[in-house]
N, C-alpha and C. Protein backbone atom coordinates (compact mmCIF):
# COMPACT_ATOMS: atom_id res chain seq x y z
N UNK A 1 113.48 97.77 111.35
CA UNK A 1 112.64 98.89 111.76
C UNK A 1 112.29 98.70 113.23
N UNK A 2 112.64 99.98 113.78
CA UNK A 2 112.34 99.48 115.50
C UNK A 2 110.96 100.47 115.73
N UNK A 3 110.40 101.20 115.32
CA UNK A 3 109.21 101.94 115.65
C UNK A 3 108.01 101.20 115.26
N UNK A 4 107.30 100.47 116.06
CA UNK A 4 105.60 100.80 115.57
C UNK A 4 104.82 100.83 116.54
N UNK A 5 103.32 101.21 116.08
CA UNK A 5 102.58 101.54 117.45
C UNK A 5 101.91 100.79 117.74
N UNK A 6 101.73 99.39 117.25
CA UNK A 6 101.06 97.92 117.48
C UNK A 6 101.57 97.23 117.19
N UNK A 7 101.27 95.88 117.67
CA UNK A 7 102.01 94.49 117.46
C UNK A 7 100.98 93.35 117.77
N UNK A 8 101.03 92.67 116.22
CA UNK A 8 99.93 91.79 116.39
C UNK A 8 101.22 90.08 116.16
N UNK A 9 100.95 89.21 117.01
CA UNK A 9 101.86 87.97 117.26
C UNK A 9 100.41 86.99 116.38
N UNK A 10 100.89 86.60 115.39
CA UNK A 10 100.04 85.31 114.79
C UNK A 10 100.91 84.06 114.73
N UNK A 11 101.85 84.45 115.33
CA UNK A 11 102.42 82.92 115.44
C UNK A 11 102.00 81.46 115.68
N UNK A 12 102.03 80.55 114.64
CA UNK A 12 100.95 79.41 115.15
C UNK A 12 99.88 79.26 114.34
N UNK A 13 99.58 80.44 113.44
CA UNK A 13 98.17 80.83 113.09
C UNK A 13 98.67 80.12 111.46
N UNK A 14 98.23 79.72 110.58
CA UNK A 14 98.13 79.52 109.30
C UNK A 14 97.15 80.59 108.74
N UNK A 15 97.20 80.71 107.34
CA UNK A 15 96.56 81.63 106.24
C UNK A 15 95.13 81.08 106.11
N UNK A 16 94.20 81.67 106.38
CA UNK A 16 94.09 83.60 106.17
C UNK A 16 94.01 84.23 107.60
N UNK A 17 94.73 83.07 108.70
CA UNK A 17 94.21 84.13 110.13
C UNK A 17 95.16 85.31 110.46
N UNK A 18 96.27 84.96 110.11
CA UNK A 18 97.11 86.45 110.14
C UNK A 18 96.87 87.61 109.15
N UNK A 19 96.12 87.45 108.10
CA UNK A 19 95.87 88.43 107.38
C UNK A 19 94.40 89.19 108.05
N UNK A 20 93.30 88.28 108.63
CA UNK A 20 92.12 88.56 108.81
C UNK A 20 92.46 89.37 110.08
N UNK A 21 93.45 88.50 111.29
CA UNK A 21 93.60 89.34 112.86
C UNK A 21 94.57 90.54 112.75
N UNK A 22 95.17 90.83 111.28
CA UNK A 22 95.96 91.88 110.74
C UNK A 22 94.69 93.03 110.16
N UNK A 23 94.09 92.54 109.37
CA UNK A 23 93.12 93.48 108.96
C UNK A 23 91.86 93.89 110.34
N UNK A 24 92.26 93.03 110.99
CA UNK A 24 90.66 93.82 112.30
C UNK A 24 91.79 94.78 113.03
N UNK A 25 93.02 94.03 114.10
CA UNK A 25 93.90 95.27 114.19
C UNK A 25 94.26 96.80 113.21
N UNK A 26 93.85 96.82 112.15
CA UNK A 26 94.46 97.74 111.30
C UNK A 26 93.43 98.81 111.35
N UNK A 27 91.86 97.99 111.23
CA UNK A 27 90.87 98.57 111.46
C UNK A 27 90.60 99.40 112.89
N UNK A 28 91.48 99.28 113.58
CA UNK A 28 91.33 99.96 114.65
C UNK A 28 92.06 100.93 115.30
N UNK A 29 93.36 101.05 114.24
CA UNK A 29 94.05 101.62 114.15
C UNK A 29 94.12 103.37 113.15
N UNK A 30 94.61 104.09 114.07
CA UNK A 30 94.43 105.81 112.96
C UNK A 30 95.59 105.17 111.80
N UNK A 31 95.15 106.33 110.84
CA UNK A 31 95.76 106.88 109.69
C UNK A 31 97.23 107.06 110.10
N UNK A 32 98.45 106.25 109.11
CA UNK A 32 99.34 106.57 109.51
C UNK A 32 100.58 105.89 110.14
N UNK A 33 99.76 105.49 110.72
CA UNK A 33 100.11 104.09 112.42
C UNK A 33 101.27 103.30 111.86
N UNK A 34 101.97 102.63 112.38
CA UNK A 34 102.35 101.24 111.85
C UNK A 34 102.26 100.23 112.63
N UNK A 35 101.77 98.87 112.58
CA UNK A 35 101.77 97.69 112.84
C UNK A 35 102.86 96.53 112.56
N UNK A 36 103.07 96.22 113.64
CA UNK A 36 103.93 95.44 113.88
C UNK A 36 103.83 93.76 113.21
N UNK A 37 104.05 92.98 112.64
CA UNK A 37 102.80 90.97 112.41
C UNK A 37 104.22 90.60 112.28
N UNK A 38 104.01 89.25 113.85
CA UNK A 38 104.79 88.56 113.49
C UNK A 38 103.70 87.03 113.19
N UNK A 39 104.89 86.40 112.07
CA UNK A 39 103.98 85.33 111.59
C UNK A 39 104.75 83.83 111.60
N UNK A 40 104.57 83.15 111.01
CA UNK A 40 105.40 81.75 111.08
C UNK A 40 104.92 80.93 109.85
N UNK A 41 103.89 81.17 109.59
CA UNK A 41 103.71 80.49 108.05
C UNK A 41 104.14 81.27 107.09
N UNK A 42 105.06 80.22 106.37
CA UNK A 42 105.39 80.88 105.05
C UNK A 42 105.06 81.46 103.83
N UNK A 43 103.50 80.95 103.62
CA UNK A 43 102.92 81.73 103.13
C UNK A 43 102.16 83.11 103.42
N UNK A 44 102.84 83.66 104.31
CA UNK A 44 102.40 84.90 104.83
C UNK A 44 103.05 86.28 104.16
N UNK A 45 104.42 85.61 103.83
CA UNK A 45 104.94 86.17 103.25
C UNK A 45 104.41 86.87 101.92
N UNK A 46 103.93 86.36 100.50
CA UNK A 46 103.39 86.73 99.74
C UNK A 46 101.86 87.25 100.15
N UNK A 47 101.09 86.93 101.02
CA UNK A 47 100.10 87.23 101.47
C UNK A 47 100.11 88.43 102.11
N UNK A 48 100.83 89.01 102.89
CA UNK A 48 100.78 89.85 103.35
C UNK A 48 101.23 91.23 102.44
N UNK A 49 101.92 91.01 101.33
CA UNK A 49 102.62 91.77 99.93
C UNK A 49 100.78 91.83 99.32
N UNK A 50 100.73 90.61 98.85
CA UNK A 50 98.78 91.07 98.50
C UNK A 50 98.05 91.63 99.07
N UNK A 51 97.85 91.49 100.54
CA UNK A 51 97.10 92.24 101.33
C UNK A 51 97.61 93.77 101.08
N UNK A 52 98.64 94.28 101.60
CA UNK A 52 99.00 95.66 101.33
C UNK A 52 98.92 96.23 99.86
N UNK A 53 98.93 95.71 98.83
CA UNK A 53 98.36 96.07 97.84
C UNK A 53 96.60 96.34 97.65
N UNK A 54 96.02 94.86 97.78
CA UNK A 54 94.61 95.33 97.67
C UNK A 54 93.95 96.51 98.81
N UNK A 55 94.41 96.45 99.95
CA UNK A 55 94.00 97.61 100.79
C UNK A 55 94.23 98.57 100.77
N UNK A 56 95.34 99.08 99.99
CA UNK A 56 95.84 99.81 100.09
C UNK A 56 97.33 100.62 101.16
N UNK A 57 97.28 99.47 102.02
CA UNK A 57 98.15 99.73 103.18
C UNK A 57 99.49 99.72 102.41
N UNK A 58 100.63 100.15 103.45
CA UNK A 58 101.96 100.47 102.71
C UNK A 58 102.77 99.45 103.45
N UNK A 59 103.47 98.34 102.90
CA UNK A 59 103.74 96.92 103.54
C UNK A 59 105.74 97.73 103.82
N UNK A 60 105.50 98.45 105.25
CA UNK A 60 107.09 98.75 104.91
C UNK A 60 108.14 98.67 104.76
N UNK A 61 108.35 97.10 105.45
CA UNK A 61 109.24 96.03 105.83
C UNK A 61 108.80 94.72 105.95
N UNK A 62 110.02 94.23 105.50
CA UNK A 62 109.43 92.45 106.12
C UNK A 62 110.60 91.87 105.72
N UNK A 63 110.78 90.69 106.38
CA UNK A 63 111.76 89.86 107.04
C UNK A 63 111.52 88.92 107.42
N UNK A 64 112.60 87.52 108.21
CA UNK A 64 112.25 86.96 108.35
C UNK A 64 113.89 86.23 109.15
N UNK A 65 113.92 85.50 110.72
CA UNK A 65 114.43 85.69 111.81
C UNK A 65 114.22 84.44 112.46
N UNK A 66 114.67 83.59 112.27
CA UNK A 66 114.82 82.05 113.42
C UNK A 66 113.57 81.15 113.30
N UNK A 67 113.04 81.51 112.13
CA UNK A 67 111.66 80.97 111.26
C UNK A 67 110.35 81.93 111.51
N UNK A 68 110.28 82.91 111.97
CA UNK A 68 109.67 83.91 112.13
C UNK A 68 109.78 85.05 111.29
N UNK A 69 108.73 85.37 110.84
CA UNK A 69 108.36 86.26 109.18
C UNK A 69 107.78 87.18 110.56
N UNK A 70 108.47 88.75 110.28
CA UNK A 70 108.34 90.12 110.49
C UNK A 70 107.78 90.97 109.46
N UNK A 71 106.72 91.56 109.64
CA UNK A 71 105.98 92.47 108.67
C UNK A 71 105.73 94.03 109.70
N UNK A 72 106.16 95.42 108.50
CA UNK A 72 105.32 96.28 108.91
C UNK A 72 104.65 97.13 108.57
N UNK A 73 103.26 97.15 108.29
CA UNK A 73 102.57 97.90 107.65
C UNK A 73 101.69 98.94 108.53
N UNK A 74 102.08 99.71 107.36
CA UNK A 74 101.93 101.47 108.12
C UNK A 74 99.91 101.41 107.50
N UNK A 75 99.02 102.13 107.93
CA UNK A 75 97.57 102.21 107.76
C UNK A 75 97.76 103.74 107.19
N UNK A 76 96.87 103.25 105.69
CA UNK A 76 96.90 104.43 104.94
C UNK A 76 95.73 105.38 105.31
């Protein structure tokens, strides 16, 4: 997916800071949007699948690239 209208880099960061600096970016974001998270812990992966469930956000993609986990969730 090459479109989004933010990009949050947590690279470096362990769980829960990419979900928490994902959820304040999201919060600031309109209806709609999509956000960009790149991450590096592997547990971000399932975490970020939970997060878009309990929030409701729509997790639209994700991947993962030279040890770097790509997420993109659109703000419902």
């Amino acid at each position: 997916m090459s479109h989004f209208d933010q990009e949050l880099d947590a690279s470096g960061l362990n769980c829960p800071l990419p979900i928490l600096r994902a959820k304040k970016a999201l919060g600031t974001m309109e209806s709609g949007k999509i956000l960009r998270i790149i991450a590096t812990d592997p547990g971000s992966v399932k975490d970020f699948d939970s997060f878009a469930k309990q929030t409701g956000n729509k997790l639209l993609e994700s991947g993962e690239e030279g040890g770097k986990f790509f997420f993109f969730i659109q703000k419902a």
